[in-house]
N, C-alpha and C. Protein backbone atom coordinates (compact mmCIF):
# COMPACT_ATOMS: atom_id res chain seq x y z
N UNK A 1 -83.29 -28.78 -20.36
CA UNK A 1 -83.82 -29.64 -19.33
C UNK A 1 -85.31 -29.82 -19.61
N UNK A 2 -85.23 -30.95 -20.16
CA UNK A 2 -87.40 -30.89 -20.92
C UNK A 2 -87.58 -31.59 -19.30
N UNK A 3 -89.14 -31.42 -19.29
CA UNK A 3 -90.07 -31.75 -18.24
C UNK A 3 -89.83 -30.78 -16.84
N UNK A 4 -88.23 -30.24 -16.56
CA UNK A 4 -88.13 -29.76 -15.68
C UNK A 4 -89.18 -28.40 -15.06
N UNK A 5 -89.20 -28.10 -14.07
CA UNK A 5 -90.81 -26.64 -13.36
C UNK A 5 -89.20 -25.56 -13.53
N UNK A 6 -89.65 -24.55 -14.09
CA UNK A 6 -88.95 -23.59 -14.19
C UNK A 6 -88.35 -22.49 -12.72
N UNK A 7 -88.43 -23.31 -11.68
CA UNK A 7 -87.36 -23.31 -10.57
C UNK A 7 -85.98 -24.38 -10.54
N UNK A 8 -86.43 -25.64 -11.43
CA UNK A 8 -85.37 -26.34 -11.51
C UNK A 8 -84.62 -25.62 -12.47
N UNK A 9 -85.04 -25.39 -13.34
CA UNK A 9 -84.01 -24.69 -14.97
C UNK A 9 -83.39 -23.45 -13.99
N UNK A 10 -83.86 -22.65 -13.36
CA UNK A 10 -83.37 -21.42 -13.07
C UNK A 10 -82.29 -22.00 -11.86
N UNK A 11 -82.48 -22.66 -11.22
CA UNK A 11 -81.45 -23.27 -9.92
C UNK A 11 -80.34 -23.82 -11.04
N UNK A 12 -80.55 -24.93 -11.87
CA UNK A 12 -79.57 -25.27 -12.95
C UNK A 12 -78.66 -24.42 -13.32
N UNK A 13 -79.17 -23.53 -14.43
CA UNK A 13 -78.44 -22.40 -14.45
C UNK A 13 -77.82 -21.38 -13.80
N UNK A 14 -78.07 -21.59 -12.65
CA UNK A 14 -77.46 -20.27 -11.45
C UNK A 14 -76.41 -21.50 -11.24
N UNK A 15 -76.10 -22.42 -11.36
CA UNK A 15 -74.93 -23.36 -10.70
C UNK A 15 -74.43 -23.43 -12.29
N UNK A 16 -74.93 -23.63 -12.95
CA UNK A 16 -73.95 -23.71 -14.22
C UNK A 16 -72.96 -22.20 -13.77
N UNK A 17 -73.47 -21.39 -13.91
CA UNK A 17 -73.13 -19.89 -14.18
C UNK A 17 -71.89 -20.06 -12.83
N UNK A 18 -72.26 -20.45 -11.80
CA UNK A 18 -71.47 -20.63 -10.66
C UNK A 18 -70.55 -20.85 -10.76
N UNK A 19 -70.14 -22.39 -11.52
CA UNK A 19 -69.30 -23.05 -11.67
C UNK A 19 -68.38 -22.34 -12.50
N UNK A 20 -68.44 -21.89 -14.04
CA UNK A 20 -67.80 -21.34 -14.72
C UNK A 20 -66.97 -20.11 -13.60
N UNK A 21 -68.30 -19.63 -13.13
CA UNK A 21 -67.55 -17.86 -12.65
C UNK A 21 -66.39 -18.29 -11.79
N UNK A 22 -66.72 -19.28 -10.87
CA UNK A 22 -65.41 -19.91 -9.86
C UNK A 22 -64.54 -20.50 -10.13
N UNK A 23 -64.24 -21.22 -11.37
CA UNK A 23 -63.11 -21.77 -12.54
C UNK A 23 -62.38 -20.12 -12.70
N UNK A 24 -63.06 -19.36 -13.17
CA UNK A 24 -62.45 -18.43 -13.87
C UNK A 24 -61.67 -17.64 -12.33
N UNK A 25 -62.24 -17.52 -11.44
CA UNK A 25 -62.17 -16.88 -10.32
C UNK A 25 -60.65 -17.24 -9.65
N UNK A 26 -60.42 -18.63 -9.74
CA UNK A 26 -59.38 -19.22 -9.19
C UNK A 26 -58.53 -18.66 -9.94
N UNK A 27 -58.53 -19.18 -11.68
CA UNK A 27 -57.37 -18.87 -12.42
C UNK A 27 -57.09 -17.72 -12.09
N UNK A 28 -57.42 -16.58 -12.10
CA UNK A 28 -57.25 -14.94 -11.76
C UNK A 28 -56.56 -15.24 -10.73
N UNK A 29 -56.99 -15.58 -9.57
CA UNK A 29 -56.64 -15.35 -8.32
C UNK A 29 -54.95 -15.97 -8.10
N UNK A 30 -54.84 -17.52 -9.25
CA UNK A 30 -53.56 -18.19 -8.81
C UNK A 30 -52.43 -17.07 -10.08
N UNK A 31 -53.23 -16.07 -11.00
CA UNK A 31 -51.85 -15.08 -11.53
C UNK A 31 -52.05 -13.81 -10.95
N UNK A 32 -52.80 -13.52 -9.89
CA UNK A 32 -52.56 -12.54 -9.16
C UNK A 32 -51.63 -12.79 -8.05
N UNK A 33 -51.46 -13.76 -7.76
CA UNK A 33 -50.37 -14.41 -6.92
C UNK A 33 -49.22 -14.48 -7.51
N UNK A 34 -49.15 -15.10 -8.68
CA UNK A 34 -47.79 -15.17 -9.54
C UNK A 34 -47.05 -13.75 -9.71
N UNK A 35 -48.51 -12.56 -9.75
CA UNK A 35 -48.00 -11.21 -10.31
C UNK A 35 -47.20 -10.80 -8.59
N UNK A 36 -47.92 -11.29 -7.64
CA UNK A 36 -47.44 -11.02 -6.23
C UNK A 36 -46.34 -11.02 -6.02
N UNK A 37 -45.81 -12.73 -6.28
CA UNK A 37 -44.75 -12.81 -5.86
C UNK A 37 -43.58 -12.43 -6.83
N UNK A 38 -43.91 -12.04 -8.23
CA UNK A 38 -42.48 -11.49 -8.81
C UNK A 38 -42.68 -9.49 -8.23
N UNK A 39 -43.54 -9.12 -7.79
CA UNK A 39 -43.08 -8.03 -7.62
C UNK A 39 -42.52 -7.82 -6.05
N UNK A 40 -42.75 -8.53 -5.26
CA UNK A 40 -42.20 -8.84 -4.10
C UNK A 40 -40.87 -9.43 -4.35
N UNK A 41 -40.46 -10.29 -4.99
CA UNK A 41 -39.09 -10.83 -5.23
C UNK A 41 -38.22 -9.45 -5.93
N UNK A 42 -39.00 -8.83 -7.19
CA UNK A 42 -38.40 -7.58 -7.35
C UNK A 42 -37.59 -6.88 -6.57
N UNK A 43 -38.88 -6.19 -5.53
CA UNK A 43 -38.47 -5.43 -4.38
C UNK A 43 -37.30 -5.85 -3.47
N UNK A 44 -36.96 -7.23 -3.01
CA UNK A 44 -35.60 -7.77 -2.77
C UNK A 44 -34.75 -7.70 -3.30
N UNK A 45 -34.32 -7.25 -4.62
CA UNK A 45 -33.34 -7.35 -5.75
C UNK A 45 -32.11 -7.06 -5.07
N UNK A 46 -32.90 -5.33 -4.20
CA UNK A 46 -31.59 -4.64 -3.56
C UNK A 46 -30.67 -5.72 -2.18
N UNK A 47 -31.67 -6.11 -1.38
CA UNK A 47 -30.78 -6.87 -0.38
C UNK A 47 -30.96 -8.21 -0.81
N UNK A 48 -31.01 -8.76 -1.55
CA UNK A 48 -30.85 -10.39 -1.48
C UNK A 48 -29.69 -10.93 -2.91
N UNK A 49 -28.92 -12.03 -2.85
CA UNK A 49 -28.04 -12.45 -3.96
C UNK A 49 -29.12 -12.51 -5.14
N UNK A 50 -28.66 -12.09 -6.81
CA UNK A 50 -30.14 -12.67 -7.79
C UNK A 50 -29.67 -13.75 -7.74
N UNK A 51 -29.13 -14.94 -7.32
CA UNK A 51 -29.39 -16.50 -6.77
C UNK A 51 -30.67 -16.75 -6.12
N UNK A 52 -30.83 -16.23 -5.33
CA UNK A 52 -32.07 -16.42 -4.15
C UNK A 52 -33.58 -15.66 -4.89
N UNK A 53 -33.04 -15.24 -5.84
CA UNK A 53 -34.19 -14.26 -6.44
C UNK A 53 -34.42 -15.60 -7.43
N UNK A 54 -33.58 -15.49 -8.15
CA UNK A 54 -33.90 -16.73 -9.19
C UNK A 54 -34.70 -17.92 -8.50
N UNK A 55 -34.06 -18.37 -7.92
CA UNK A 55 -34.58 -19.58 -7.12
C UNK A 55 -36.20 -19.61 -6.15
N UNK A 56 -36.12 -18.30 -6.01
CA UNK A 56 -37.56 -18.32 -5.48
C UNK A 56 -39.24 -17.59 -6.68
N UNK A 57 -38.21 -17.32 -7.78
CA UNK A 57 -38.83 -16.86 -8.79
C UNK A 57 -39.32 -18.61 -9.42
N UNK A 58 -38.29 -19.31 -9.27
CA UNK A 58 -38.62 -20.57 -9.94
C UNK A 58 -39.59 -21.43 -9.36
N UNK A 59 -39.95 -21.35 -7.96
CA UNK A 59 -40.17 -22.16 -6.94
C UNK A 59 -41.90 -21.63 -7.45
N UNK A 60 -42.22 -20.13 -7.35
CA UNK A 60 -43.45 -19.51 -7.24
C UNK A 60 -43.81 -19.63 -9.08
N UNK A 61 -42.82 -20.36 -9.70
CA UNK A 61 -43.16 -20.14 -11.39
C UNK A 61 -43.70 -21.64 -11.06
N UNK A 62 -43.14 -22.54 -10.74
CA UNK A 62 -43.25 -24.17 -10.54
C UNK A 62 -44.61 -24.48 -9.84
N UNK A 63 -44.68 -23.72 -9.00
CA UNK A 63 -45.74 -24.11 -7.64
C UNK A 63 -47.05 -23.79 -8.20
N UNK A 64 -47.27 -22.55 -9.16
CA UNK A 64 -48.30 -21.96 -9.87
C UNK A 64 -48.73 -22.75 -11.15
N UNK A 65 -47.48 -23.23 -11.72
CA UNK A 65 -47.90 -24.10 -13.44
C UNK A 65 -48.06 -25.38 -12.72
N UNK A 66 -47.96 -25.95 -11.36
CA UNK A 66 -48.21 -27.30 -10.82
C UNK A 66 -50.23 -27.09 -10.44
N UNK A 67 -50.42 -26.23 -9.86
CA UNK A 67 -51.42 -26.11 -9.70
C UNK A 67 -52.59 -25.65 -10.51
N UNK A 68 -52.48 -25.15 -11.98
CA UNK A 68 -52.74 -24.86 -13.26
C UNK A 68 -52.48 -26.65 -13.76
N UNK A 69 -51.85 -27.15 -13.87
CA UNK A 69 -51.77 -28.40 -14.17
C UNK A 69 -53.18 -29.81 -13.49
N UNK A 70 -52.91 -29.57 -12.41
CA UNK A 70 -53.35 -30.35 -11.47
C UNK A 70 -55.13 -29.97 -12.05
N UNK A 71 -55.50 -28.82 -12.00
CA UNK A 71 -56.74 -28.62 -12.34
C UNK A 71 -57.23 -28.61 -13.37
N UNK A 72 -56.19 -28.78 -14.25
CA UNK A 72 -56.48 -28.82 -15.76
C UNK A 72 -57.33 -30.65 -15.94
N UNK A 73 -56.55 -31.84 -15.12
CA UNK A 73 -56.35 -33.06 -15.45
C UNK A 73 -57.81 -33.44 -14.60
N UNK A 74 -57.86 -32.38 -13.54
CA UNK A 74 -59.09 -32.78 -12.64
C UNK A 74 -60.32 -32.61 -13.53
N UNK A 75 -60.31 -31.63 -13.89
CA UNK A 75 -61.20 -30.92 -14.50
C UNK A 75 -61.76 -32.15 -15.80
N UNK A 76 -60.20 -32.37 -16.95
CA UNK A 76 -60.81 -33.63 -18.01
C UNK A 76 -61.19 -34.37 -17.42
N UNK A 77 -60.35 -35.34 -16.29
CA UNK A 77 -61.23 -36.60 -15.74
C UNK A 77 -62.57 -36.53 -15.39
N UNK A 78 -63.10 -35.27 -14.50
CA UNK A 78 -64.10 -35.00 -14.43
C UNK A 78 -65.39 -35.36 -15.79
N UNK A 79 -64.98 -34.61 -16.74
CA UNK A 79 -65.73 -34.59 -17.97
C UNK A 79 -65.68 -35.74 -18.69
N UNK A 80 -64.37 -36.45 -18.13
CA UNK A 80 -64.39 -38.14 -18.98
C UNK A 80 -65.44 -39.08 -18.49
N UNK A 81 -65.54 -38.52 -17.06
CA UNK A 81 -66.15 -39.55 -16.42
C UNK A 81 -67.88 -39.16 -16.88
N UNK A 82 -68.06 -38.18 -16.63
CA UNK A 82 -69.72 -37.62 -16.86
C UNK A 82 -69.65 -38.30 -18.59
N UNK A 83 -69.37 -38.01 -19.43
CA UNK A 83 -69.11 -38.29 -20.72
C UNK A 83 -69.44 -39.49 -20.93
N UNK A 84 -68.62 -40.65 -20.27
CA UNK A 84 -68.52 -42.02 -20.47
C UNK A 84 -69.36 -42.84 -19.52
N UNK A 85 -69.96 -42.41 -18.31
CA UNK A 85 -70.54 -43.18 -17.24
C UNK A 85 -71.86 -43.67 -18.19
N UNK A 86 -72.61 -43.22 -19.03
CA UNK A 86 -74.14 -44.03 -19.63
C UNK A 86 -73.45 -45.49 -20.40
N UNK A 87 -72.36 -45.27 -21.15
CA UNK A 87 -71.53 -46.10 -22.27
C UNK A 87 -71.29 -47.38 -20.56
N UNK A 88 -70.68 -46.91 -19.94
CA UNK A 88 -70.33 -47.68 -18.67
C UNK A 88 -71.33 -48.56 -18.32
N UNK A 89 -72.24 -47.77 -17.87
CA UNK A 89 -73.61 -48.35 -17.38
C UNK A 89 -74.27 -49.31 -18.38
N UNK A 90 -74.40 -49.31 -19.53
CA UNK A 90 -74.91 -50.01 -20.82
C UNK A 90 -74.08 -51.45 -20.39
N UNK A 91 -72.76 -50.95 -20.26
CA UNK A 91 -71.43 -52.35 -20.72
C UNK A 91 -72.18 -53.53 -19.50
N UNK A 92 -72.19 -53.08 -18.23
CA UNK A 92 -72.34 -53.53 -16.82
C UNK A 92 -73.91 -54.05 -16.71
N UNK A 93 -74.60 -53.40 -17.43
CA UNK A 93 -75.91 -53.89 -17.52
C UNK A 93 -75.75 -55.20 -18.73
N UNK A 94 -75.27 -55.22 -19.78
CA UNK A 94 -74.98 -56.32 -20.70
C UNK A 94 -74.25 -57.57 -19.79
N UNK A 95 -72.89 -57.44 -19.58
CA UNK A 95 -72.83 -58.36 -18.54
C UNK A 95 -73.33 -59.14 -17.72
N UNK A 96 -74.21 -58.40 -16.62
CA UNK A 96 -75.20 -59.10 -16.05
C UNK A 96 -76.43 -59.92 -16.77
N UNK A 97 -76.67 -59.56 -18.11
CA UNK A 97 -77.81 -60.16 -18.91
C UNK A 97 -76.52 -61.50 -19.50
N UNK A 98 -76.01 -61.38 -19.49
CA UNK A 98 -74.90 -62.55 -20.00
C UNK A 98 -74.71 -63.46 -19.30
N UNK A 99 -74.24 -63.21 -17.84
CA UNK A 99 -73.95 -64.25 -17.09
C UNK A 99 -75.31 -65.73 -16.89
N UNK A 100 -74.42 -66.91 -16.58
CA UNK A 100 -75.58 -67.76 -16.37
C UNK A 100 -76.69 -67.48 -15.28
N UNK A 101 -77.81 -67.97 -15.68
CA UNK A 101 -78.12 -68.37 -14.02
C UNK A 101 -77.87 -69.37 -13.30
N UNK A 102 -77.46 -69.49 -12.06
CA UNK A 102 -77.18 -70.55 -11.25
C UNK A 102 -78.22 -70.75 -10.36
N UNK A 103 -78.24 -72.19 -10.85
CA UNK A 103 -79.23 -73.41 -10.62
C UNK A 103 -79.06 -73.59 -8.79
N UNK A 104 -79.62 -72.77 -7.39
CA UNK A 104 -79.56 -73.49 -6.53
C UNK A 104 -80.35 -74.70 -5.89
């Protein structure tokens, strides 16, 4: 960050650092859940059909790789968009130098 007063660089970096630690924070948190619910479904083995075990093993396997998914796509679009918005801005600024002027 050139020109920035070295309260901006240090605020920068405490949110960079943020961001990563809370990415990482979630993922943990959504296979500590996954680890939850197969040892809880375990523990049912004895009173429940393994139908109902299966089926809710699938539901908490589905519900977890949906939400691992979902943040994966958020996450690229995110970076597509930061990535591509100057290229954007260039196109939209050309345009406007293109169009006529109209004569009122």
């Amino acid at each position: 960050i050139k020109g920035s007063s070295n309260k901006e660089k240090h605020q920068f970096y405490l949110r960079r650092a943020f961001e990563y630690f809370h990415g990482a924070l979630g993922k943990v948190t959504l296979v500590l859940g996954l680890v939850n619910c197969f040892t809880g479904i375990a523990m049912m083995k004895g009173l429940v059909d393994d139908e109902a075990i299966v089926l809710w093993a699938a539901i908490s396997v589905a519900w977890i790789t949906c939400l691992l998914l979902a943040d994966g796509i958020v996450d690229k679009l995110d970076k597509d968009q930061t990535r591509f918005r100057p290229i954007r801005e260039m196109e939209l600024e050309m345009e406007v130098e293109m169009e006529p002027a109209s004569n009122a």
